[in-house]
Protein backbone atom coordinates (compact mmCIF):
# COMPACT_ATOMS: atom_id res chain seq x y z
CA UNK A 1 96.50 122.83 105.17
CA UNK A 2 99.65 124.61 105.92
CA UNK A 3 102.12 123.23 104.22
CA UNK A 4 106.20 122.31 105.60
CA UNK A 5 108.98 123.96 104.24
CA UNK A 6 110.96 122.33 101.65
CA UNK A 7 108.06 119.15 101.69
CA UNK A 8 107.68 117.55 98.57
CA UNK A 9 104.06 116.09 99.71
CA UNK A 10 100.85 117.12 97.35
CA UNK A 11 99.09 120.20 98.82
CA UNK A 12 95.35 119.48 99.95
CA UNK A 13 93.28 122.31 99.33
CA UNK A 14 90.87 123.00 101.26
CA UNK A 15 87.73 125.48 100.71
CA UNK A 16 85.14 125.58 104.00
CA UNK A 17 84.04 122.07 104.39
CA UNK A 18 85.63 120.82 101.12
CA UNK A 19 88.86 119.02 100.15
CA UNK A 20 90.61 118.61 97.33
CA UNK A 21 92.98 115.63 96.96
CA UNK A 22 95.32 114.46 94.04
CA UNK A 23 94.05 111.56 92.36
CA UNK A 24 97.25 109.64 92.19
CA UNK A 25 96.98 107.07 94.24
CA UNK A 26 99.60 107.04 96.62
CA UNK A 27 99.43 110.75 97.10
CA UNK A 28 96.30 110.44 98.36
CA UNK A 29 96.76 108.01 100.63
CA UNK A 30 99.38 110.27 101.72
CA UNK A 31 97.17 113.00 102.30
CA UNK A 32 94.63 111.30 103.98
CA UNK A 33 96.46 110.11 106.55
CA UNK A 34 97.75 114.11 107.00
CA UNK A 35 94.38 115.28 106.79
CA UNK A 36 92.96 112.82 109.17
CA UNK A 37 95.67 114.61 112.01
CA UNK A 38 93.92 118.18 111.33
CA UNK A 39 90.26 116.88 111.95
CA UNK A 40 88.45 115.58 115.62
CA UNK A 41 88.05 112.31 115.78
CA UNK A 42 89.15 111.31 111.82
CA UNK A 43 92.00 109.44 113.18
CA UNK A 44 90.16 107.00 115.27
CA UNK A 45 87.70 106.15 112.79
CA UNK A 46 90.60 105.33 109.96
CA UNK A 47 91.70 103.17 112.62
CA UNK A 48 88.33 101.31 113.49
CA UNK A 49 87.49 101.12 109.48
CA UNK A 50 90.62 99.72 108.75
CA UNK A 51 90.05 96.92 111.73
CA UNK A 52 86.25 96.51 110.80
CA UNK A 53 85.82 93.75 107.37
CA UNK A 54 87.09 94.11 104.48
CA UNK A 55 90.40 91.93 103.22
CA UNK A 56 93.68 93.19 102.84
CA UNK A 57 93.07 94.04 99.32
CA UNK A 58 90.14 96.12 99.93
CA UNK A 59 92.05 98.04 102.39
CA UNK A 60 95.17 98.86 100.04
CA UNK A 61 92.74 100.45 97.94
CA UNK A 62 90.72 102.13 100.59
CA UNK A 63 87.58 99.88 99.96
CA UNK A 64 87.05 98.73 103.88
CA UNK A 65 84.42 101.36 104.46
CA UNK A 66 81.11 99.63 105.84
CA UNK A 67 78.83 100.04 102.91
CA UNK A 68 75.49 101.11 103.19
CA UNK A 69 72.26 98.74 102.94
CA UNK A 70 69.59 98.85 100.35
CA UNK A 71 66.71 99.53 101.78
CA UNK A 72 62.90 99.30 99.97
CA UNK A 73 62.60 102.57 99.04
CA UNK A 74 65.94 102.57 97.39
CA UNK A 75 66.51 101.79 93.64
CA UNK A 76 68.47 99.51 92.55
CA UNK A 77 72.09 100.36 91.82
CA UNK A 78 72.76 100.96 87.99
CA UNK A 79 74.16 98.33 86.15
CA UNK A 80 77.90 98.69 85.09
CA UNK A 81 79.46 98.10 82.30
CA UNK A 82 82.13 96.11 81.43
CA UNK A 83 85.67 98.37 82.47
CA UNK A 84 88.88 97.86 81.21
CA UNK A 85 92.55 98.77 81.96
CA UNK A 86 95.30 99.91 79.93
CA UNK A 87 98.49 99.55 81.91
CA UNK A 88 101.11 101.86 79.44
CA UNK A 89 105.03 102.46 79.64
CA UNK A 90 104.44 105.83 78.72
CA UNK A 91 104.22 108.35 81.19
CA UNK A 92 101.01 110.59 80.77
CA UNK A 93 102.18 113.36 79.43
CA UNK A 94 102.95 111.43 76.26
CA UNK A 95 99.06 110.43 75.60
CA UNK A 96 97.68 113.37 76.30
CA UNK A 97 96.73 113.94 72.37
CA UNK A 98 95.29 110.57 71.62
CA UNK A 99 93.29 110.51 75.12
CA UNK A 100 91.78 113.73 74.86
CA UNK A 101 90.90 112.40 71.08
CA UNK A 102 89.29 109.33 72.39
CA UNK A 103 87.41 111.28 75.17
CA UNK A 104 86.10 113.45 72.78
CA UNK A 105 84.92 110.35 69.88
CA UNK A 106 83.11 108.72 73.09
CA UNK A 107 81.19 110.84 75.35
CA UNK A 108 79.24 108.10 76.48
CA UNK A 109 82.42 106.22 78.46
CA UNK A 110 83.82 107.31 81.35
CA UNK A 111 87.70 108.03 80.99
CA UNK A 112 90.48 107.58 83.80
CA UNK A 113 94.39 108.96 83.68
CA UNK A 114 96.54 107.65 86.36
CA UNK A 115 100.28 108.60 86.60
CA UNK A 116 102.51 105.98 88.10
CA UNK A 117 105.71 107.40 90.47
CA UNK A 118 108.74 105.78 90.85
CA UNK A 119 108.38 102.57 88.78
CA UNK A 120 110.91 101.68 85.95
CA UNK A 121 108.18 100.01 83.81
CA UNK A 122 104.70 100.99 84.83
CA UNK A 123 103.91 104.88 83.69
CA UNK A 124 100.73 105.05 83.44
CA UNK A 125 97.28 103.90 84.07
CA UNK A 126 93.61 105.05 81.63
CA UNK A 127 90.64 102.81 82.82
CA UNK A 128 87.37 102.58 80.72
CA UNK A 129 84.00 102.59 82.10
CA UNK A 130 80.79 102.63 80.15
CA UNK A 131 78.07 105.26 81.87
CA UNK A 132 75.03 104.28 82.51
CA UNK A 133 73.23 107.74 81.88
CA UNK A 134 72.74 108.61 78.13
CA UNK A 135 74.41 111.62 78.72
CA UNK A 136 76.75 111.18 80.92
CA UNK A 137 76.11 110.02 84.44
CA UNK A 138 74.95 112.48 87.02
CA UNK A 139 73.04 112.69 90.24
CA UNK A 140 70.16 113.62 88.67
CA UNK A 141 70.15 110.67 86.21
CA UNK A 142 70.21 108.57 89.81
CA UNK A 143 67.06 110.13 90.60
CA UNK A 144 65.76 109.70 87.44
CA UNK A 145 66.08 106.08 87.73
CA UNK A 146 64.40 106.34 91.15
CA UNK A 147 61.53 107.68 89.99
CA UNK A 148 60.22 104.79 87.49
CA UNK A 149 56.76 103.95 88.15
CA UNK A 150 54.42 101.33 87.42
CA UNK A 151 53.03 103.30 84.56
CA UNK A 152 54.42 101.44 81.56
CA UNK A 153 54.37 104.45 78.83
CA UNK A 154 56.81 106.65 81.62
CA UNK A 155 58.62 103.79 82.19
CA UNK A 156 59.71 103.38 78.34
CA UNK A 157 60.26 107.31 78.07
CA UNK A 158 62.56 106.96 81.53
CA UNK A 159 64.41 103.55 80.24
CA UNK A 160 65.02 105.33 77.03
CA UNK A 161 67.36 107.45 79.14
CA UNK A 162 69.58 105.13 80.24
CA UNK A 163 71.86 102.45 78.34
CA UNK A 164 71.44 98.76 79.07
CA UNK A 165 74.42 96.74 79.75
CA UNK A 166 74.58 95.66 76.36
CA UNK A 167 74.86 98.87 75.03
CA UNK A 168 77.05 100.07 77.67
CA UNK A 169 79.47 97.21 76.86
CA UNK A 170 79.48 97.79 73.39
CA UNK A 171 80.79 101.62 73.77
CA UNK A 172 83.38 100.53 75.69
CA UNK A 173 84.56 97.86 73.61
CA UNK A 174 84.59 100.54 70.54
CA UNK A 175 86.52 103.63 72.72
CA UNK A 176 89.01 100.62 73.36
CA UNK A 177 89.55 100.03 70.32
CA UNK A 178 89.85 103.45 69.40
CA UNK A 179 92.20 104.52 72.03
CA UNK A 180 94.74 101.58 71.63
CA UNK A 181 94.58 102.56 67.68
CA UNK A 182 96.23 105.44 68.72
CA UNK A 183 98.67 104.61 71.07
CA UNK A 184 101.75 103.46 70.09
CA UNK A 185 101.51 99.58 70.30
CA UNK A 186 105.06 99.32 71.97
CA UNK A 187 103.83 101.17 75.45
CA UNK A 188 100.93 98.81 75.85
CA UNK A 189 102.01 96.68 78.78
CA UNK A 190 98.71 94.92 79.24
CA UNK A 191 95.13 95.56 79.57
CA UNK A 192 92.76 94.03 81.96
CA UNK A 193 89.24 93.41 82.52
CA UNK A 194 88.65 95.65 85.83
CA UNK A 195 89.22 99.04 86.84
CA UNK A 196 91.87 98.56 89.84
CA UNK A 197 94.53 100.81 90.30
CA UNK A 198 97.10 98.27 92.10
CA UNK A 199 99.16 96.98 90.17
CA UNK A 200 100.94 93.13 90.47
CA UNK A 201 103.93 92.23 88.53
């Protein structure tokens, strides 16, 4: 999208049918709303999503989205791990070593680096998430996990592919650990049980 002169908004770039967005959360939010002008009919279905379920909360974060049924010949959803927060007074650029360390010691969790803008104490935001795939989580381990039979012997060869929530929950727990060994215990603010990106004070 063509961008203003002198704007300080986030660009969104866009190649054919694809758009890339920051992943700071208010600057997408931002952009959303200016992308929504540049496409038919995006506007009016912001506006009926918005006014269709979902609480207040759910729409802050861009949750209120009508969510699609399960139907029978759908699997099951994977099970997630435990997920964890680490709110920091530290602005990103800061952690970058001891993140990238952590990443790299546990390839089997799922890493998350949000800046904060234009808050005095709140800099920064890493959420943990265990993934379900041993491997990392893709869309082909989804339709792995689709295609479990009733033939027991596949089945164990399949399951052996994927972490249960115990095991899941343990990684976690240990790239926690690790990461908060090596960041400097002073710029831990708090860390919380869930993976939400709004912050209360």
């Amino acid at each position: 999208l063509a961008e203003e002169e002198d704007s300080e908004e986030w660009p969104v770039l866009q190649c054919q049918n694809l758009f890339i967005l920051p992943g700071v959360p208010q600057f997408f939010e931002n952009n959303i709303n200016r992308l929504a002008t540049h496409l038919p009919g995006a506007s009016s279905t912001l506006e009926q999503s918005a006014q269709v379920g979902g609480s207040q909360e759910d729409e802050d974060v861009g949750l209120s989205v009508d969510q699609p049924t399960q139907t029978e010949n759908q699997s099951a959803p994977p099970p997630r791990s435990d997920t964890y927060r680490i709110v920091l007074s530290l602005e990103e650029n800061s952690i970058v070593s001891a993140l990238n360390a952590s990443v790299t010691a546990h390839p089997h969790v799922s890493f998350g680096s949000y800046p904060i803008v234009d808050d005095p104490v709140y800099k920064t935001i890493i959420t943990l998430e265990g993934r379900f795939y041993n491997g990392g989580y893709t869309k082909s381990s989804q339709r792995l996990l689709g295609k479990l039979t009733s033939n027991a012997e596949q089945n164990a060869q399949m399951q052996s592919l994927f972490f249960s929530k115990e095991e899941m929950d343990k990684n976690v727990a240990l790239a926690l650990e690790d990461l908060k060994s090596k960041l400097p215990e002073e710029g831990i603010v708090r860390i919380d049980s869930c993976d939400d990106l709004l912050l209360s004070k």
